[in-house]
Protein backbone atom coordinates (compact mmCIF):
# COMPACT_ATOMS: atom_id res chain seq x y z
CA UNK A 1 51.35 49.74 64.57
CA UNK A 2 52.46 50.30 68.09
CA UNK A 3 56.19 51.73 68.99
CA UNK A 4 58.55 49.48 70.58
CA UNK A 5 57.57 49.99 73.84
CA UNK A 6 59.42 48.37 77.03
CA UNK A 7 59.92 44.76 77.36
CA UNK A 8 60.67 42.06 80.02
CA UNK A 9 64.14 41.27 81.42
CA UNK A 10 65.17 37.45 82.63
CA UNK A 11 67.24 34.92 80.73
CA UNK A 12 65.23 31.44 80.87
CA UNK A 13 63.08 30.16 77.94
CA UNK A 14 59.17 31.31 79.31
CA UNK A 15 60.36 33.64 81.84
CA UNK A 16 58.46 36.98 81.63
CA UNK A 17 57.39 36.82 78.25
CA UNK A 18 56.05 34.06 76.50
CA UNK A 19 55.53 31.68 79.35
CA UNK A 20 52.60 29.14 80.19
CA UNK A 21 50.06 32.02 81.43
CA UNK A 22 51.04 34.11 78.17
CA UNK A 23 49.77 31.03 75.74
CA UNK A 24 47.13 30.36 78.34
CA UNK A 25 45.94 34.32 77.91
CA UNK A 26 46.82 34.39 74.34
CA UNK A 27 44.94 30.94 73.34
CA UNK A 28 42.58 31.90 71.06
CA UNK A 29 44.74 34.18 69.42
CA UNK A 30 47.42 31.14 69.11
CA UNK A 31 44.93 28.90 68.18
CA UNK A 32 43.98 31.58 64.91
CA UNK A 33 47.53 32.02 64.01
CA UNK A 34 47.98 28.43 63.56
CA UNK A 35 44.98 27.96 61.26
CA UNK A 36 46.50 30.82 59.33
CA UNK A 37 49.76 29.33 59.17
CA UNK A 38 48.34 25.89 57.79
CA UNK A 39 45.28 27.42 55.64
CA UNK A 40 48.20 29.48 54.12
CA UNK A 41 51.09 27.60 53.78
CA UNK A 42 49.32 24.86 52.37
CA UNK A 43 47.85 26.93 50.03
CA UNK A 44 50.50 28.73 48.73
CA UNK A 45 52.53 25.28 48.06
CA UNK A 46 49.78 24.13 45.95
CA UNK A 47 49.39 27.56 43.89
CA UNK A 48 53.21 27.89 43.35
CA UNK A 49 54.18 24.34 43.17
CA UNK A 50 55.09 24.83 39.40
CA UNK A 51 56.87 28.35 40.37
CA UNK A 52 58.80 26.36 43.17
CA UNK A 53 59.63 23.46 40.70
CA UNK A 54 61.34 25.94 38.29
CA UNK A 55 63.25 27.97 40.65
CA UNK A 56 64.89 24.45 41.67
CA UNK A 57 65.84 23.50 38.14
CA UNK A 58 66.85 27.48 36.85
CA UNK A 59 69.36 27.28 40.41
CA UNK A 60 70.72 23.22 39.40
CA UNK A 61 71.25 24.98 35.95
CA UNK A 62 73.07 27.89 36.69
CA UNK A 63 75.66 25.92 39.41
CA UNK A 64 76.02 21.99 40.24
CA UNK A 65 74.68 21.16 43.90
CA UNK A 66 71.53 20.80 45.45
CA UNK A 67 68.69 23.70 44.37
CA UNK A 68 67.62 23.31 48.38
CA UNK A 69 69.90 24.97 51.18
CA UNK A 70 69.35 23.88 54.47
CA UNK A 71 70.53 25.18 57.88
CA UNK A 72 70.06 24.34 61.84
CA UNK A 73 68.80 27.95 63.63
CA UNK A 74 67.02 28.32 66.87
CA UNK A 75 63.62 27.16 66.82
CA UNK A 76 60.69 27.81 69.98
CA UNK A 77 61.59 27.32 73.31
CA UNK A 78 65.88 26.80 72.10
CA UNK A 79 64.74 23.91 70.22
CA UNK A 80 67.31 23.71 66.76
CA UNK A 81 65.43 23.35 63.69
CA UNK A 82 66.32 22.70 60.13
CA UNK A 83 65.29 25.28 57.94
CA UNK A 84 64.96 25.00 53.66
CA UNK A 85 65.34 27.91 51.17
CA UNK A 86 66.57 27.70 47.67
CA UNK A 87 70.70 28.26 47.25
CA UNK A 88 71.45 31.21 46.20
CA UNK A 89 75.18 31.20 46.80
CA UNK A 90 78.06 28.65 45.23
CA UNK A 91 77.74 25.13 46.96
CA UNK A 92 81.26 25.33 47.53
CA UNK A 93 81.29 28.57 48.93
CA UNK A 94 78.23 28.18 51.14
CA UNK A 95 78.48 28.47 54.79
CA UNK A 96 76.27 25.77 56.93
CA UNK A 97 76.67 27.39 59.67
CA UNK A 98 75.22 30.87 59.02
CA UNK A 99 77.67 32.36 61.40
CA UNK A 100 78.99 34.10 57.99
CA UNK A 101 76.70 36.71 57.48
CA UNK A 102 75.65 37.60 53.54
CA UNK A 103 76.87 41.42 52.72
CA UNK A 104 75.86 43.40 49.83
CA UNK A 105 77.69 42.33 46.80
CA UNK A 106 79.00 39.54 48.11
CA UNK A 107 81.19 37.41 45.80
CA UNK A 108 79.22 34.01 47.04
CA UNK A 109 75.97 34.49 45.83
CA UNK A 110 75.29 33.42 42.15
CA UNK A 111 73.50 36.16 39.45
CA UNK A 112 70.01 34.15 40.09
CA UNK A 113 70.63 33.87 43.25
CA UNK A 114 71.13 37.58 43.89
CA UNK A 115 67.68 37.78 42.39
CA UNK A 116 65.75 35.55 44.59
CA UNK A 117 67.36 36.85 47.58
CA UNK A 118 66.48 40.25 46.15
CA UNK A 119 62.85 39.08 45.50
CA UNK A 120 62.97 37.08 49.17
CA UNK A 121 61.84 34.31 46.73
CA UNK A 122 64.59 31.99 48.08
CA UNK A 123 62.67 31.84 51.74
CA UNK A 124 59.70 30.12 49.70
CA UNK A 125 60.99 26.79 50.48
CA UNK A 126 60.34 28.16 54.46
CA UNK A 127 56.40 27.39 53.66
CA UNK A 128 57.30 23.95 54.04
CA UNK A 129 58.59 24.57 57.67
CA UNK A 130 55.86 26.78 58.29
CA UNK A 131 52.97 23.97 57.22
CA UNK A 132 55.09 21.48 59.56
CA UNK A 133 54.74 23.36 62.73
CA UNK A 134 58.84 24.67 63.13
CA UNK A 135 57.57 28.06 62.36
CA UNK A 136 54.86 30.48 61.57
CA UNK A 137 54.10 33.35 58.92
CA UNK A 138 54.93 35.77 61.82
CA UNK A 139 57.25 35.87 64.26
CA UNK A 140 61.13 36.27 65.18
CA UNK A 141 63.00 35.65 62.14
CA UNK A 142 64.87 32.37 63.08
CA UNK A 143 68.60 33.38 63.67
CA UNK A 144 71.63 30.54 63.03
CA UNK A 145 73.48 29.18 65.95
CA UNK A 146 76.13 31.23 67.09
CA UNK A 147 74.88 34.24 65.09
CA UNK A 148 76.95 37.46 66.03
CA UNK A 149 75.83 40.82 66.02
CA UNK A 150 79.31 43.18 65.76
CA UNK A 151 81.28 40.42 65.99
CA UNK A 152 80.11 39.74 69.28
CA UNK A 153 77.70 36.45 69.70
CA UNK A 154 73.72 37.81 70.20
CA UNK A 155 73.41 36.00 73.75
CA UNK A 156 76.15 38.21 75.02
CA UNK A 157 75.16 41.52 73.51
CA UNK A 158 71.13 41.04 74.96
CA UNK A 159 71.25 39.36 77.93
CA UNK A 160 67.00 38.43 77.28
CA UNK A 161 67.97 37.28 74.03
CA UNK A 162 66.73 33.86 74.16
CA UNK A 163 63.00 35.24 75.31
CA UNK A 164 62.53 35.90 71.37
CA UNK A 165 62.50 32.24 71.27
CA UNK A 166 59.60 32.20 73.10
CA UNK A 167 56.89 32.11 69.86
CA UNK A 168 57.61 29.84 66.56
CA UNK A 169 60.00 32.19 64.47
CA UNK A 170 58.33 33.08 61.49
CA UNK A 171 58.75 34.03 57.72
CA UNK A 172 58.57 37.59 58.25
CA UNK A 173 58.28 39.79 61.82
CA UNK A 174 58.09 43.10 63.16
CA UNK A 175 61.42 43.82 62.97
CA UNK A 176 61.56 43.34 59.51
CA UNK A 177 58.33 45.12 58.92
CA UNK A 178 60.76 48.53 60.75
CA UNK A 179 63.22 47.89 58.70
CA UNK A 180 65.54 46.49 60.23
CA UNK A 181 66.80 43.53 57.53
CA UNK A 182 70.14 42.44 56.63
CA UNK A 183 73.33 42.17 57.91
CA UNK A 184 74.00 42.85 61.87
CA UNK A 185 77.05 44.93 61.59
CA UNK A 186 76.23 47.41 63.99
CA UNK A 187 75.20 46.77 67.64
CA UNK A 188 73.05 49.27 67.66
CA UNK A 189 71.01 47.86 64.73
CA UNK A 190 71.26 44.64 66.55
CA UNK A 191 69.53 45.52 69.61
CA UNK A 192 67.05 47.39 68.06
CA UNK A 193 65.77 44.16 65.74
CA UNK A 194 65.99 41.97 69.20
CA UNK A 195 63.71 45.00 70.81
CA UNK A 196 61.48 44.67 68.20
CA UNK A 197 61.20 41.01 68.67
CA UNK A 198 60.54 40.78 72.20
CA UNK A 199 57.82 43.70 72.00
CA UNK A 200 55.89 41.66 69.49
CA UNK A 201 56.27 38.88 71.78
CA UNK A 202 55.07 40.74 74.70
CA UNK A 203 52.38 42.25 72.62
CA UNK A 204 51.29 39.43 70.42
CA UNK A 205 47.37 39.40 69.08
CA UNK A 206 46.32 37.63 65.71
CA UNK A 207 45.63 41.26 64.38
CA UNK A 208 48.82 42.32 65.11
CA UNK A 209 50.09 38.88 62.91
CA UNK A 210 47.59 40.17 60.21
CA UNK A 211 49.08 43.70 60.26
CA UNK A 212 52.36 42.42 59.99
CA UNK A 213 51.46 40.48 57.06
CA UNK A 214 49.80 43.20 55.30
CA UNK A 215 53.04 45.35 55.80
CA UNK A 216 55.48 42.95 54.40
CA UNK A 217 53.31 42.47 51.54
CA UNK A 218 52.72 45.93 50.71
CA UNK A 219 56.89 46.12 51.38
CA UNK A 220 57.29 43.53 49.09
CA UNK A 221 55.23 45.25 46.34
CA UNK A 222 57.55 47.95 46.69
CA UNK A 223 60.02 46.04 45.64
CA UNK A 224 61.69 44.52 48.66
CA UNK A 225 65.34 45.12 50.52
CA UNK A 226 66.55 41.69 50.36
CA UNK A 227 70.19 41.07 49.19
C-alpha cells in the first residue's frame, strides 16, 4: 500500500476531501464498494447466523443484561448512528457513551468478553449496520461522540477531523491495517490514525478497499491485537 502521504486542510463536512466532485469522480468505485458491502454482509449473516446466535446466549450466560451493546458514534457526513456489537464488559459497568476508553486488562470486561474483543468477534454484530447502509467493510473506524485522544477531545487536537466523516465508517480501515488499534493515549498515536484516515479518504479506489480487506484478514489470521 501507499504511505500516508499529505492530505487536505478545511473544517466543513465535504470540504476538500470527500465532497460532491470526489463521489462524482469516485462513482464507480462507490458504486462497487457498496455491492461489496451488501453481497458480503449479507452473506456472512447467513453463514454465521448459528455462530452469532451462540455468542449471544454464551455472553447472557456468563452475566445478566442484554448479549447486544449498542452505542451512538459519528456516522457520514456528522450524521450519529447507532452501532451493535456483542457486550463484552459488565452491564453495570458499561459506559454508553464510549468517552471511557477500554485499556488492557481492564477490570470491566468479562473473561468471554476479553475473548471476543481479542478475536474482534464482538464487532460481528457491525454486519448488521454494514448491510443497512450506516457503514461499510472499509472505512474510518466510527469513533463515539466526544471521543478524546490524550485527554483532549479529537475535534480540538485535528482541526480537519470531521473530513474523516466524509465516507461511511467501516468495520476495519487503513489505520487499523498500520497498526494503529486501541486505546488513544498518546497524541501522537492519535494524529497519526486520523492521518491515516483522511489519506484513505483522499485516496479512495475499490482496490484499495480490497487491499485493505485482504490485510485485516491476513492480520486477523495472525491472531489479531484486539483487547
Amino acid at each position: 500500500m501507499a504511505e500516508l502521504g499529505a492530505v487536505g486542510h478545511g473544517h466543513a463536512f465535504g470540504s476538500s476531501l470527500g465532497g460532491s466532485g470526489f463521489r462524482r469522480g469516485k462513482s464507480a468505485d462507490l458504486l462497487l464498494k457498496r455491492l461489496m458491502d451488501i453481497a458480503v454482509s449479507f452473506s456472512m449473516l447467513v453463514i454465521l447466523a448459528p455462530a452469532l446466535l451462540l455468542i449471544a446466549l454464551l455472553v447472557r450466560l456468563e452475566s445478566p443484561g442484554s448479549p447486544i451493546f449498542s452505542q451512538l458514534r459519528w456516522g457520514m457526513n456528522g450524521q450519529k448512528i447507532r452501532i451493535y456489537k456483542f457486550r463484552s464488559m459488565r452491564a453495570d459497568l458499561c459506559d454508553a457513551s464510549g468517552v471511557t476508553q477500554t485499556v488492557k486488562d481492564d477490570p470491566r470486561v468479562t473473561r468471554l468478553g476479553a475473548f471476543l474483543r481479542k478475536s474482534n468477534l464482538d464487532e460481528l454484530p457491525q454486519l448488521f449496520n454494514v448491510l443497512k447502509g450506516d457503514m461499510s467493510l472499509v472505512g474510518p473506524r466510527c469513533h463515539a461522540i466526544g471521543m478524546l485522544a490524550g485527554g483532549v477531545l479529537y475535534e480540538e487536537l485535528v482541526p480537519t477531523y470531521h473530513q474523516r466523516h466524509n465516507m461511511r465508517p467501516g468495520l476495519t480501515g487503513l489505520a487499523q491495517v498500520r497498526g494503529f488499534r486501541g486505546p488513544t493515549d498518546r497524541v501522537s498515536k492519535a494524529k497519526a490514525r486520523i492521518n491515516a484516515d483522511l489519506y484513505y479518504i483522499e485516496n479512495f479506489s475499490f482496490m484499495l478497499d480490497v487491499q485493505i480487506i485482504l490485510g485485516t484478514v491476513w492480520s486477523e489470521l495472525r491472531g489479531g491485537k484486539g483487547f
